[in-house]
N, C-alpha and C. Protein backbone atom coordinates (compact mmCIF):
# COMPACT_ATOMS: atom_id res chain seq x y z
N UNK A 1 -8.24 -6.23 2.43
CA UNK A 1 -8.63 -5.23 3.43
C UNK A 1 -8.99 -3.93 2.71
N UNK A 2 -10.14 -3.59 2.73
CA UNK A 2 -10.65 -2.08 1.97
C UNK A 2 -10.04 -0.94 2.76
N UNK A 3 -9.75 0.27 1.96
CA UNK A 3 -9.57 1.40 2.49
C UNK A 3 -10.28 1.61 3.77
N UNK A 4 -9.70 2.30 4.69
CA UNK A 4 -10.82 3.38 5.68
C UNK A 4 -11.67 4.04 5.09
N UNK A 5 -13.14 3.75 5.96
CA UNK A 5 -14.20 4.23 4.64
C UNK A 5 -14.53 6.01 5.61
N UNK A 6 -13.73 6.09 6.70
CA UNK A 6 -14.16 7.42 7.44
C UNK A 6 -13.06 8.11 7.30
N UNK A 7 -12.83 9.16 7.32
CA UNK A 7 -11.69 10.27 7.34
C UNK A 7 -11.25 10.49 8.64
N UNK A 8 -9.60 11.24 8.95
CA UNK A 8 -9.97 11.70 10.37
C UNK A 8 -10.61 13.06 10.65
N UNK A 9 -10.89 12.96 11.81
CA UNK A 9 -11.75 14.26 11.76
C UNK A 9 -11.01 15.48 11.81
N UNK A 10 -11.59 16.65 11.94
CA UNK A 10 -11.07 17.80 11.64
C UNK A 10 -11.88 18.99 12.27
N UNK A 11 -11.31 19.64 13.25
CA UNK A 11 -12.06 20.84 14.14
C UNK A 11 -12.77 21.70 12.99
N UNK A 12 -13.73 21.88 13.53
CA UNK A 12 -14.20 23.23 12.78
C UNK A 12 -14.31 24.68 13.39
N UNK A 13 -13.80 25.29 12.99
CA UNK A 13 -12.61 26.43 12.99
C UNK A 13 -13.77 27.89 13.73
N UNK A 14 -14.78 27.40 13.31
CA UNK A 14 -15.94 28.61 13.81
C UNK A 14 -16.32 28.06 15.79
N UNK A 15 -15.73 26.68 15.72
CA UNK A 15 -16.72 26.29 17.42
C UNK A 15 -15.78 26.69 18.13
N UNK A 16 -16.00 27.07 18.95
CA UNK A 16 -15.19 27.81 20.56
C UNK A 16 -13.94 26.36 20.92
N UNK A 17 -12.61 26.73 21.14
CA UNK A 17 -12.26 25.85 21.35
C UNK A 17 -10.97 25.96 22.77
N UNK A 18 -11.21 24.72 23.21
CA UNK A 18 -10.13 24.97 24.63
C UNK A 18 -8.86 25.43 24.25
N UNK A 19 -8.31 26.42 25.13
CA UNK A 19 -7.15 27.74 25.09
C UNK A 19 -6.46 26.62 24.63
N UNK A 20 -6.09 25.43 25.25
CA UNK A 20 -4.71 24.95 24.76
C UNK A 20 -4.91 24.08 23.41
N UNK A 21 -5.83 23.91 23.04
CA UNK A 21 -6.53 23.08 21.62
C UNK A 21 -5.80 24.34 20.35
N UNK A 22 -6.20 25.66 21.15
CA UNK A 22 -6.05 27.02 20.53
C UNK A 22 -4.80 27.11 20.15
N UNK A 23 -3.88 26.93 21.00
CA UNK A 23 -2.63 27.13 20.94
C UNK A 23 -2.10 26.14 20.25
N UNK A 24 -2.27 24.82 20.52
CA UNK A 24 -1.52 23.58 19.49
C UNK A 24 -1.83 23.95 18.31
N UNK A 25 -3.23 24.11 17.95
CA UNK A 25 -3.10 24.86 16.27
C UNK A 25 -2.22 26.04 15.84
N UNK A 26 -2.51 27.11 16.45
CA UNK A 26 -1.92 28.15 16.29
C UNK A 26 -0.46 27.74 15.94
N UNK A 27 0.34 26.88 16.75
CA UNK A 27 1.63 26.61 16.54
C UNK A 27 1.90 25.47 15.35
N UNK A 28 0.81 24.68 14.67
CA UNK A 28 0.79 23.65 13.66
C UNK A 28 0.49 25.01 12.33
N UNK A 29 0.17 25.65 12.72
CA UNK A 29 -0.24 26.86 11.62
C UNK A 29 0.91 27.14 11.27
N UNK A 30 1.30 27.96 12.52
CA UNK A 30 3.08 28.91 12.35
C UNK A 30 3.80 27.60 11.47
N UNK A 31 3.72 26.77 12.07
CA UNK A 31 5.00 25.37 11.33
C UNK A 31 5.11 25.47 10.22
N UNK A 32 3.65 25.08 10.23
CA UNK A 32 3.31 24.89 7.98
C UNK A 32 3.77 25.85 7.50
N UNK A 33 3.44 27.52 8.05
CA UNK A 33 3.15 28.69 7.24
C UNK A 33 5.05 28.71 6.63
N UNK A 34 5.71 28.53 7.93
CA UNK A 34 7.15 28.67 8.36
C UNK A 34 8.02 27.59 6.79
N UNK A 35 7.10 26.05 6.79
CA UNK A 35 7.89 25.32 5.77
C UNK A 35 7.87 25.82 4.45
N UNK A 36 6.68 26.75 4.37
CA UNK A 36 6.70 27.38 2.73
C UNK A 36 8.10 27.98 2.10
N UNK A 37 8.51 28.30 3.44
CA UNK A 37 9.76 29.05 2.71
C UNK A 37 11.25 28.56 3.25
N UNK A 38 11.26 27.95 4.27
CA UNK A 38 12.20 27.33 4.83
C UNK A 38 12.32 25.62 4.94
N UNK A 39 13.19 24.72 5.34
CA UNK A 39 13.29 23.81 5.16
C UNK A 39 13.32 22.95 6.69
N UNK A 40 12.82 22.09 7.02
CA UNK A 40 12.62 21.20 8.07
C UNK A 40 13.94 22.13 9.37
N UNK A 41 14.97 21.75 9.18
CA UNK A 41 16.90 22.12 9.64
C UNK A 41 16.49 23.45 9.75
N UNK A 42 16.32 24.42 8.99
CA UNK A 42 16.53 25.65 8.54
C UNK A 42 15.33 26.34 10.02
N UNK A 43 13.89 25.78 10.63
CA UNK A 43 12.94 26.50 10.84
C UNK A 43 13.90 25.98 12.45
N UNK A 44 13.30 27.11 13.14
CA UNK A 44 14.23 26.82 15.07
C UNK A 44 12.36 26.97 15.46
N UNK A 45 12.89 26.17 16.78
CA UNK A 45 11.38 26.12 17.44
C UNK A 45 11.07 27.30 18.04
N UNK A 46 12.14 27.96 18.64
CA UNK A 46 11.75 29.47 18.99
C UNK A 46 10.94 30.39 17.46
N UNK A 47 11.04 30.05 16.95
CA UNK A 47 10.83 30.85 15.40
C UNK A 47 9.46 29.89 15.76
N UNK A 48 9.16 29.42 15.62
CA UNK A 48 7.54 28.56 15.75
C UNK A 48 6.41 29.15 16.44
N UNK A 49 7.29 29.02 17.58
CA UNK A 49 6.47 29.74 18.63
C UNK A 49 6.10 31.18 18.72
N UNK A 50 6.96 31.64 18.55
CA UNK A 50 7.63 33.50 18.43
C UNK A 50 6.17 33.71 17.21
N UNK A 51 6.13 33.16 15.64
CA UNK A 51 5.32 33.30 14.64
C UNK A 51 3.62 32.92 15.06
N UNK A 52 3.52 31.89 16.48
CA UNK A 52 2.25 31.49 16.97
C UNK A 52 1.77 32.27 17.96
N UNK A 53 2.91 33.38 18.28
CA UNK A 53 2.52 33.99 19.32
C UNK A 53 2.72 33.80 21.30
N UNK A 54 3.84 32.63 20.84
CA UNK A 54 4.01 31.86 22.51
C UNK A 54 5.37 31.69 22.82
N UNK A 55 5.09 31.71 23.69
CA UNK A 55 6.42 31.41 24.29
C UNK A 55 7.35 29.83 23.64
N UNK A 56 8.39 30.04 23.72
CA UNK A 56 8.93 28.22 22.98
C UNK A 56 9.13 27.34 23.75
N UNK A 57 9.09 27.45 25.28
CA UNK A 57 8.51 26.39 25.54
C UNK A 57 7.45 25.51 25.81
N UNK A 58 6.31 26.45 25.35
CA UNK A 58 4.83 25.94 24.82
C UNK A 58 4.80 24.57 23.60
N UNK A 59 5.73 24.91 22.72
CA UNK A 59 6.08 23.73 22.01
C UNK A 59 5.97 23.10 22.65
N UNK A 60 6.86 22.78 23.42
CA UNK A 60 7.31 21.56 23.66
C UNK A 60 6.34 21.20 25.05
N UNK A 61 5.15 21.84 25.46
CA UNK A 61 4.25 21.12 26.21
C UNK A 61 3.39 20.65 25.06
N UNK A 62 3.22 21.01 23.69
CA UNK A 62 2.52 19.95 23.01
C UNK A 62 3.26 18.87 21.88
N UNK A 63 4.74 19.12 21.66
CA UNK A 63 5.47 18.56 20.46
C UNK A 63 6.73 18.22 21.16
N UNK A 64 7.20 17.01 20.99
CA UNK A 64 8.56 16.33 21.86
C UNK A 64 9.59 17.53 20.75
N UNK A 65 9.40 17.52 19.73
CA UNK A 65 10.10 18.06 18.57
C UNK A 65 9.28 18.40 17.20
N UNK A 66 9.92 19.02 16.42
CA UNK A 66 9.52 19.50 14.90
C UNK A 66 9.29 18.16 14.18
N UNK A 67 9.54 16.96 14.71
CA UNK A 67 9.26 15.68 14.03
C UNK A 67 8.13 15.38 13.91
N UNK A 68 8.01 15.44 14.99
CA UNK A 68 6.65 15.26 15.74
C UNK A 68 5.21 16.69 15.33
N UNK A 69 5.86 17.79 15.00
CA UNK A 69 5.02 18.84 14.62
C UNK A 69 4.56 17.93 12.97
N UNK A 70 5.18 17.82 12.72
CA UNK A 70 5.18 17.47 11.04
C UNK A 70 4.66 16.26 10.73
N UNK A 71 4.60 15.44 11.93
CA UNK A 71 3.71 14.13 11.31
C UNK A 71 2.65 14.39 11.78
N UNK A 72 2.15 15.24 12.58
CA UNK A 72 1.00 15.56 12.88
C UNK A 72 0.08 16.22 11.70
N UNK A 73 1.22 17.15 11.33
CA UNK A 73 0.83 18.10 9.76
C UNK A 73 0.28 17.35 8.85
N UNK A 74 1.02 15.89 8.74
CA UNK A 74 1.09 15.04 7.76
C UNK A 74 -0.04 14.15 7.49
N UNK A 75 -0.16 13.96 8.81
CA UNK A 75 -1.27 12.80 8.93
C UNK A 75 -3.07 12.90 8.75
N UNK A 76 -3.16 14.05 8.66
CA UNK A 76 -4.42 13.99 8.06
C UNK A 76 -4.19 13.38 6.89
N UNK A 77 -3.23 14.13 6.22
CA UNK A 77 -3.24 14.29 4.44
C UNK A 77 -3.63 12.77 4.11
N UNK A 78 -2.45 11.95 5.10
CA UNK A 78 -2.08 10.64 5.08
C UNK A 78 -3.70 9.86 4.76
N UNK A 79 -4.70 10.48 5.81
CA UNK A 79 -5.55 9.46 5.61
C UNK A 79 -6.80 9.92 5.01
N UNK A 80 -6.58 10.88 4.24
CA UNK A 80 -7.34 11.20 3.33
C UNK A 80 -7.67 10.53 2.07
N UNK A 81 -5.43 10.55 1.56
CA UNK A 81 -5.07 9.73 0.72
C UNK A 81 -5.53 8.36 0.48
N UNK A 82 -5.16 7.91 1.93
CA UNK A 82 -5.72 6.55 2.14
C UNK A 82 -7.27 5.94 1.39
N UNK A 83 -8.21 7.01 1.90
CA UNK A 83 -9.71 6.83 1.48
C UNK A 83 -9.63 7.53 0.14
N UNK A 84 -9.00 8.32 -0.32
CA UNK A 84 -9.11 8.50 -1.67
C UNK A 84 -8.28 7.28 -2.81
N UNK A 85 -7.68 7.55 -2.65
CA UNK A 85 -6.39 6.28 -3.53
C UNK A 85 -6.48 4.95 -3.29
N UNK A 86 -6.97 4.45 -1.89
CA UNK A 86 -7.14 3.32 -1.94
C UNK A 86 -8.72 3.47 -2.39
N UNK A 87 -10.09 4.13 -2.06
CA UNK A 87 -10.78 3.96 -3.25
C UNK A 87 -11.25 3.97 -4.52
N UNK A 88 -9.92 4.24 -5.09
CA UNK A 88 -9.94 4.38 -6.27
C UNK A 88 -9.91 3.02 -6.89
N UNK A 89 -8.80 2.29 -5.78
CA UNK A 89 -8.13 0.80 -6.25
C UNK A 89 -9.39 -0.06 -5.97
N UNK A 90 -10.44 -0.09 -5.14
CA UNK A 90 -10.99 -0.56 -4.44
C UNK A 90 -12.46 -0.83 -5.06
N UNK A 91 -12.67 0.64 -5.91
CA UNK A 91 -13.89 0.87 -6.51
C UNK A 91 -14.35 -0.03 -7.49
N UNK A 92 -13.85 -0.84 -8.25
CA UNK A 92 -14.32 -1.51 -9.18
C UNK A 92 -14.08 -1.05 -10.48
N UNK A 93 -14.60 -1.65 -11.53
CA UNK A 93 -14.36 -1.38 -13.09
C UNK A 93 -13.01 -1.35 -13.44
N UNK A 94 -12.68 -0.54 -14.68
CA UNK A 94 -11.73 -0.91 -15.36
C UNK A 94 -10.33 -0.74 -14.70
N UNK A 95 -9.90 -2.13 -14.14
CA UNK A 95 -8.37 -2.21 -12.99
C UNK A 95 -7.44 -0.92 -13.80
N UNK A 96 -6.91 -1.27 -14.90
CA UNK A 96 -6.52 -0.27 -15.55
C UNK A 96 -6.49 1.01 -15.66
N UNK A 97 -7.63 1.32 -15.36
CA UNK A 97 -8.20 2.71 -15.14
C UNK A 97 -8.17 3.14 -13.55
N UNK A 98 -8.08 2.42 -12.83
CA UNK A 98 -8.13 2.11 -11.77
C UNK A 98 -6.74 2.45 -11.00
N UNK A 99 -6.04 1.73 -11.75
CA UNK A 99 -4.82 2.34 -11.54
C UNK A 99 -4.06 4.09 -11.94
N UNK A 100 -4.61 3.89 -13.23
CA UNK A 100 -4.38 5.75 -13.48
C UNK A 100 -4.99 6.47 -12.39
N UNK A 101 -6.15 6.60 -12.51
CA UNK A 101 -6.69 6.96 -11.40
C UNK A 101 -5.92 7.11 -10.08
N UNK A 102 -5.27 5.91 -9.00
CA UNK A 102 -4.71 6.37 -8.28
C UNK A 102 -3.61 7.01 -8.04
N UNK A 103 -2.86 6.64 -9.26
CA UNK A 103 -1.61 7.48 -9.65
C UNK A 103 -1.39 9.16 -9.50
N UNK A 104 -2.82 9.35 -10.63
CA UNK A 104 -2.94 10.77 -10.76
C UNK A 104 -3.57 11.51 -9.23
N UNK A 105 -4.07 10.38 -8.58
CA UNK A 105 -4.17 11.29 -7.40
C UNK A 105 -3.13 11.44 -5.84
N UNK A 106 -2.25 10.20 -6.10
CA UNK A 106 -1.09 10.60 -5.72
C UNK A 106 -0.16 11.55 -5.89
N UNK A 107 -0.04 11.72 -7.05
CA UNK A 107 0.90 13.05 -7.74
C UNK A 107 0.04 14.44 -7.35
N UNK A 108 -0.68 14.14 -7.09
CA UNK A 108 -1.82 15.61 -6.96
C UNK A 108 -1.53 15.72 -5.51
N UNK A 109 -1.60 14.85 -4.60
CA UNK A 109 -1.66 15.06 -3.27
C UNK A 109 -0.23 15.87 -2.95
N UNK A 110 0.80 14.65 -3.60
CA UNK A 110 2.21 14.93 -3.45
C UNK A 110 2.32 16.54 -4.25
N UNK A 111 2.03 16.90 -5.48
CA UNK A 111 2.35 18.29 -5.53
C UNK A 111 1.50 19.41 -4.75
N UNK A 112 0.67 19.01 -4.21
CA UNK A 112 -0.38 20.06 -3.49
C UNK A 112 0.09 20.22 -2.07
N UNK A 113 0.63 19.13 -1.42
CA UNK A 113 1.34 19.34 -0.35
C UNK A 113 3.39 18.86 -0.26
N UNK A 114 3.47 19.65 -1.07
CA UNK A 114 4.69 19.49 -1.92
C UNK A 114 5.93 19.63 -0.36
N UNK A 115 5.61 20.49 0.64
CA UNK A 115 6.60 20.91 1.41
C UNK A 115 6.68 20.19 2.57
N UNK A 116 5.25 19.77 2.84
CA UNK A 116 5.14 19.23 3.81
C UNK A 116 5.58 17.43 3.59
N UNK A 117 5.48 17.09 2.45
CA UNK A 117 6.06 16.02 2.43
C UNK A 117 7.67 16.14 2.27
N UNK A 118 8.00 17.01 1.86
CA UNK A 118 9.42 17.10 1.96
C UNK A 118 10.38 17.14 3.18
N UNK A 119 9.38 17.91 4.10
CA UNK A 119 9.66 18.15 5.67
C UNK A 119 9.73 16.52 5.88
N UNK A 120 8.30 15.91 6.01
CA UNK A 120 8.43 14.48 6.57
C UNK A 120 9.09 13.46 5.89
N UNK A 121 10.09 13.68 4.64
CA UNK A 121 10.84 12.97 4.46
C UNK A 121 12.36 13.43 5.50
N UNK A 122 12.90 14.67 5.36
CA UNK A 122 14.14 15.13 6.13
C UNK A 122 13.77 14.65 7.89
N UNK A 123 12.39 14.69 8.49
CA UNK A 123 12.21 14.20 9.82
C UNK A 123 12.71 12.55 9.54
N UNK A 124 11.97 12.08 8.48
CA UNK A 124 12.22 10.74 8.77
C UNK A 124 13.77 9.98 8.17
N UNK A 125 14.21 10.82 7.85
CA UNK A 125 15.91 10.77 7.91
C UNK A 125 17.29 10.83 8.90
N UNK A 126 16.16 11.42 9.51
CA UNK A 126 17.34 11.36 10.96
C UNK A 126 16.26 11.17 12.68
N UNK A 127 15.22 10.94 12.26
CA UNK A 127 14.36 10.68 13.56
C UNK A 127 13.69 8.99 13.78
N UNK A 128 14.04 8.30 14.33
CA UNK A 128 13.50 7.08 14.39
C UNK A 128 12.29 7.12 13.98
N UNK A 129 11.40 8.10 15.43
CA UNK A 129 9.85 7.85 15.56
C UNK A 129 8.84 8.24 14.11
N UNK A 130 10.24 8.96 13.48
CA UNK A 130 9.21 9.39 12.34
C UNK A 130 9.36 8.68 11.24
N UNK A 131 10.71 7.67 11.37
CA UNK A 131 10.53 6.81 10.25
C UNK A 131 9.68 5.81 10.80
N UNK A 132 9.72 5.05 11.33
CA UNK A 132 8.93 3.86 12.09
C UNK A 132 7.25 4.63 11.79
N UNK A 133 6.72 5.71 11.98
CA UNK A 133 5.50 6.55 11.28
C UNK A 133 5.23 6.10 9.42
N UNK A 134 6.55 6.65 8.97
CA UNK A 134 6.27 6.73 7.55
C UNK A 134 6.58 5.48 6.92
N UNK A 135 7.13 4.72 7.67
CA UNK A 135 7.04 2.84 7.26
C UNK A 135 5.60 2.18 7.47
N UNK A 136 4.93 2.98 8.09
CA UNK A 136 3.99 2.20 8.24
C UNK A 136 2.80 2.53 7.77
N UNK A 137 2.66 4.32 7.26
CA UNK A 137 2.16 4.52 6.02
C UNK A 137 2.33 3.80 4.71
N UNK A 138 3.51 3.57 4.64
CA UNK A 138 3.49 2.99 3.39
C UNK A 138 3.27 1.67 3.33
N UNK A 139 3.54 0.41 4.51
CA UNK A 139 2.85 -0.28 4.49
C UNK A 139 1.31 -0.60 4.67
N UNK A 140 0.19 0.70 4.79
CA UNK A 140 -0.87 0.67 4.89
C UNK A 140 -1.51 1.01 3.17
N UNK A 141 -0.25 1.22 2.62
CA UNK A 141 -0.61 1.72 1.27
C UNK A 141 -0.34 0.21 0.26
N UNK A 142 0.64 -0.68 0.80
CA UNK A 142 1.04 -1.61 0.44
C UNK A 142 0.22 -2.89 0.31
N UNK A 143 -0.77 -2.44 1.41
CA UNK A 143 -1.95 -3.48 1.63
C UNK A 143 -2.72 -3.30 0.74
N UNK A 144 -3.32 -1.81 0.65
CA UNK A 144 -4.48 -2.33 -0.34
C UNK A 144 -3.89 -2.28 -1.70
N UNK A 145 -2.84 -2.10 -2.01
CA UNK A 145 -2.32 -2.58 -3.41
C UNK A 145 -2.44 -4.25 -3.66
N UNK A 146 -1.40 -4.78 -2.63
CA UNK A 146 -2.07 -6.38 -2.34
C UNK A 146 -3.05 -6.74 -2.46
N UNK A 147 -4.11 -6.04 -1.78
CA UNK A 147 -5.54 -6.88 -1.77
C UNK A 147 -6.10 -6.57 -3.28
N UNK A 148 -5.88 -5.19 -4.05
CA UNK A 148 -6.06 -5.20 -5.36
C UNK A 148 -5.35 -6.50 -6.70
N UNK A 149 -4.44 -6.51 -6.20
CA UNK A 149 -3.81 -7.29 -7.02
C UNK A 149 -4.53 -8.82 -7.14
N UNK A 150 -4.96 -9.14 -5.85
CA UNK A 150 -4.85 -10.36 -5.31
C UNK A 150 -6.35 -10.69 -5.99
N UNK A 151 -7.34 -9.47 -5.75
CA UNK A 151 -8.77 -9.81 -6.74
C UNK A 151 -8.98 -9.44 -7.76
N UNK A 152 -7.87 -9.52 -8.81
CA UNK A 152 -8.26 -9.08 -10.13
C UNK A 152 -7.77 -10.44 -11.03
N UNK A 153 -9.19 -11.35 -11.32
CA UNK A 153 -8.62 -11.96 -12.38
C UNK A 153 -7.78 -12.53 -13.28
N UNK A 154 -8.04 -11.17 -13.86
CA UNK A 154 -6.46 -11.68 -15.04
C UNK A 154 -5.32 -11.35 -14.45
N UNK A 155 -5.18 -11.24 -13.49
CA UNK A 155 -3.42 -10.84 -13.10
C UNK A 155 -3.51 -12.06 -12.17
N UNK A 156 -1.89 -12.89 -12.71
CA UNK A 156 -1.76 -14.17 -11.97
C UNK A 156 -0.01 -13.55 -11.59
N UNK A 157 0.31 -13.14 -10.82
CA UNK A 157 1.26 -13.15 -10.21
C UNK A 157 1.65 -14.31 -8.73
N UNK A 158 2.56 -14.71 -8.56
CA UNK A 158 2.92 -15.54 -7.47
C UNK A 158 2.76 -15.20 -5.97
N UNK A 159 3.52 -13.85 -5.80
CA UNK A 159 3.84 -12.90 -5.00
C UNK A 159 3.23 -12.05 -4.95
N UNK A 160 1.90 -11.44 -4.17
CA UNK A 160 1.10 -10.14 -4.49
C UNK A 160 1.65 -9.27 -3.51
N UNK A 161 2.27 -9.87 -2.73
CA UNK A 161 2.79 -8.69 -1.52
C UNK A 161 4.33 -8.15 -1.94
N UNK A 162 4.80 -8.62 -2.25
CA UNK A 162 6.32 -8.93 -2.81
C UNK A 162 6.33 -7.29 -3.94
N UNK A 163 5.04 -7.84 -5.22
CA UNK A 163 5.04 -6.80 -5.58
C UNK A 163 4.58 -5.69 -5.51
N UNK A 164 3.22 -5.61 -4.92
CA UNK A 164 2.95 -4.11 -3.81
C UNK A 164 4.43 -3.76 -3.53
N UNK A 165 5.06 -4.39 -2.61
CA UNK A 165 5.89 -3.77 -2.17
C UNK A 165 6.91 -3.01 -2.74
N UNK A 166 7.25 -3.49 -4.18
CA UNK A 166 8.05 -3.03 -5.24
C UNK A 166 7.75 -2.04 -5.42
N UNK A 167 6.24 -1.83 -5.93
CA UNK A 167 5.62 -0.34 -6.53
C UNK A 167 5.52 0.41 -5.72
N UNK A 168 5.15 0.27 -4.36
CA UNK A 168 4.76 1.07 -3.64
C UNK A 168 6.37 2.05 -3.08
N UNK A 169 7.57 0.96 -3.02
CA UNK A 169 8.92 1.48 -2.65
C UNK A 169 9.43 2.45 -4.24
N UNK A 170 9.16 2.06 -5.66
CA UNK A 170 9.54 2.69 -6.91
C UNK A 170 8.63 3.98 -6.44
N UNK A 171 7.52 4.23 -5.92
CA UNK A 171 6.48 5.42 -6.27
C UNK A 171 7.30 6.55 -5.06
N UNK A 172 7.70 5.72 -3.88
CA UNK A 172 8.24 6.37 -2.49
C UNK A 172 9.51 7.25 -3.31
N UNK A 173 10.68 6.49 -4.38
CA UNK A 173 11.84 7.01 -4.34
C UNK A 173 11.79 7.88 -5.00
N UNK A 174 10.64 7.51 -5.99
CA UNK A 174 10.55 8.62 -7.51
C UNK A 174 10.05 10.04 -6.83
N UNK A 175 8.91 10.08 -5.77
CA UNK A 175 8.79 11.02 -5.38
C UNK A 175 9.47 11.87 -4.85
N UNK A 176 10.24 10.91 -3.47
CA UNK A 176 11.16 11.78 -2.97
C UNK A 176 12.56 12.71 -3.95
N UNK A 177 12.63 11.87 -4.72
CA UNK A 177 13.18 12.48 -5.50
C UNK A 177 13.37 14.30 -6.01
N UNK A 178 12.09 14.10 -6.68
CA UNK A 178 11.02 14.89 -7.16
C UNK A 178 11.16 15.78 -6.49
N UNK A 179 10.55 15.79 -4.97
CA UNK A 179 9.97 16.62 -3.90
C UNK A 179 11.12 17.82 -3.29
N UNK A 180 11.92 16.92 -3.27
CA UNK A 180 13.55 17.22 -3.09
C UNK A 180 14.28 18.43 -3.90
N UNK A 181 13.98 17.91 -5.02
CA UNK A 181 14.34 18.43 -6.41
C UNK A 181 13.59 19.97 -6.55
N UNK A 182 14.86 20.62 -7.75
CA UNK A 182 14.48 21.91 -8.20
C UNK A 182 13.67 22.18 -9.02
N UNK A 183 13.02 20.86 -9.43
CA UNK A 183 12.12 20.89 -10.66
C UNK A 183 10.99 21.82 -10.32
N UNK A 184 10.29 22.09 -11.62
CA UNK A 184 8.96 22.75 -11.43
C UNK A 184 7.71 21.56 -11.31
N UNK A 185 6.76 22.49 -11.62
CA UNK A 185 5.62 21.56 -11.41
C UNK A 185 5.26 20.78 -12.73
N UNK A 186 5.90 21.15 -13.93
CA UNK A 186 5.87 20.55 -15.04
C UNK A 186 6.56 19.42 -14.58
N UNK A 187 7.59 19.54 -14.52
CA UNK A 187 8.22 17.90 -14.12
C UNK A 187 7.77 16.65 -13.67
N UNK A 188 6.62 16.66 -12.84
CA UNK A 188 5.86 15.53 -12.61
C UNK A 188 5.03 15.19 -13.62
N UNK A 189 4.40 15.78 -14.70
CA UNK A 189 3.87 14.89 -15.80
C UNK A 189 4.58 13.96 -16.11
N UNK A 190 5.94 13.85 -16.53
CA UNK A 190 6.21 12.86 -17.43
C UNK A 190 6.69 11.68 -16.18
N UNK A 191 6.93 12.09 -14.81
CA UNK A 191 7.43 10.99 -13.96
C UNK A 191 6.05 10.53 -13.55
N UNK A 192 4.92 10.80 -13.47
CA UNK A 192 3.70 10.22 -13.56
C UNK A 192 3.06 9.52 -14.83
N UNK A 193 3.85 9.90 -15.55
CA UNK A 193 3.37 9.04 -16.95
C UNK A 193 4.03 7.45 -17.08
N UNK A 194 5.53 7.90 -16.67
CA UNK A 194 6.15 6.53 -16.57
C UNK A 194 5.98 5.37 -15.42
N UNK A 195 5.16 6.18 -14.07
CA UNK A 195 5.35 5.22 -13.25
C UNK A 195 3.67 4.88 -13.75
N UNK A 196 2.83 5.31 -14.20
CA UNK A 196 1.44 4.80 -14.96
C UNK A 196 1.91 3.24 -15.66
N UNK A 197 2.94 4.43 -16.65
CA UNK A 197 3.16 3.18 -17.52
C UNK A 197 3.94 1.49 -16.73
N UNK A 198 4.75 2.03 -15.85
CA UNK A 198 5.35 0.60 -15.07
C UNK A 198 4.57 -0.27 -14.42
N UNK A 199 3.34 0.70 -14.01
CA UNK A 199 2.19 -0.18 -12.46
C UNK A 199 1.75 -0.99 -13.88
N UNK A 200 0.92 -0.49 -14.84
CA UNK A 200 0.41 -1.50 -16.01
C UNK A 200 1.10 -2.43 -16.68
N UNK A 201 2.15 -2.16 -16.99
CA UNK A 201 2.91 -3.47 -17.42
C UNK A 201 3.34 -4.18 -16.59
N UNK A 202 4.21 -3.93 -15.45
CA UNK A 202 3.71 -4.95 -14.47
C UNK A 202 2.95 -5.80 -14.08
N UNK A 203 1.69 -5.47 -14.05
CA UNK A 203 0.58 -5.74 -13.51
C UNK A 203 -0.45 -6.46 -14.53
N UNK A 204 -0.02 -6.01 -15.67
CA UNK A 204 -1.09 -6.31 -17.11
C UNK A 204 -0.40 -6.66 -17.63
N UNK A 205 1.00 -6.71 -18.39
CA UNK A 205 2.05 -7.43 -18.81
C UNK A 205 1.79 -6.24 -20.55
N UNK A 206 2.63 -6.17 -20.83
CA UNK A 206 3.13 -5.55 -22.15
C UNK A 206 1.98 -5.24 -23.30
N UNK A 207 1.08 -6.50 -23.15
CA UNK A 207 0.00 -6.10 -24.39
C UNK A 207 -0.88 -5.41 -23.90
N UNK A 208 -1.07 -5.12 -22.55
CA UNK A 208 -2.07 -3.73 -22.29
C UNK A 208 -1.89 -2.26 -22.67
N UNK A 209 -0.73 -2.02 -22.95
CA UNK A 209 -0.03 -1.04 -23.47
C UNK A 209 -0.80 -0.31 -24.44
């Protein structure tokens, strides 16, 4: 199954837009602006609203909860990623390369939206709807690893889903990790170097090295 070859879409910010279109942004704005410095627990929905300019129970005529603010946040990124990373896997030529490639643009996504994935990990820690969301991102990420695996030649593995699933759960923990963590932004070189190095030996076995 190939990546999504369309993006989702995205308002453009100059066209006139309905008052309450107005306001759901305005309050997805305040959210984000709000996680830069505070933490998922830490931000109150009155503080959301109050920073968007509305009343707080305006929230909640467009957001059941902050769970729900944040996978919304999330989900573009989500399927951006998708069409980027899975065409990376998807594109052809050197698998190998192919793989760096998506690596390095995972780690890029993940440090560029460093907070907001951190948010949608703490939602999806204590919110059903938002884990049952981020399970199924990652099983959409799991697929086209599968379908990569599954048309490359020289890789004879038994199990192509089995091990998607491995890498794709090693890349989930290492990050969260990471994301979590006090580290700087140096710190992800070398945890992107090693999970480079694991997808290839895995996948290519030791003498690709």
């Amino acid at each position: 199954m190939p990546p999504e070859t369309t993006q989702t879409s995205r308002r453009n910010p100059r066209r006139p837009q309905p008052r309450g279109d107005q306001s759901r942004q305005r309050l997805l704005e305040a959210f984000e602006k709000l996680l830069q410095t505070q933490s998922l627990a830490e931000i109150s929905i009155a503080e959301v609203a109050r920073s968007a300019g509305l009343k707080r129970p305006a929230f909640y005529f467009y957001f059941a909860g902050k769970h729900e603010a944040v996978t919304e946040l999330l989900s573009n990124i989500f399927h951006d990623d998708v069409f980027t990373i899975g065409g990376a896997l998807a594109g052809g030529g050197d698998p190998r390369a192919s793989v760096t490639d998506a690596m390095m643009r995972t780690f890029e996504s993940w440090r560029t939206h460093r907070t907001l994935f951190r948010a949608m990990l703490d939602a999806r820690d204590y919110d059903p709807e938002a884990r049952a969301i981020w399970d199924q991102w990652l099983r959409r990420y799991e697929e086209f690893v599968c379908d990569f695996i599954t048309i490359q030649p020289t890789i004879d593995i038994p199990d192509a889903a089995a091990l998607a699933h491995s890498l794709i759960s090693m890349n989930e923990r290492v990050l969260d990790r990471h994301v979590r963590s006090d580290d700087g932004p140096e710190a992800a070189g070398p945890l992107r170097e090693a999970i480079i190095h694991v997808w290839h030996t895995a996948l290519f076995g030791a003498a690709a090295q």
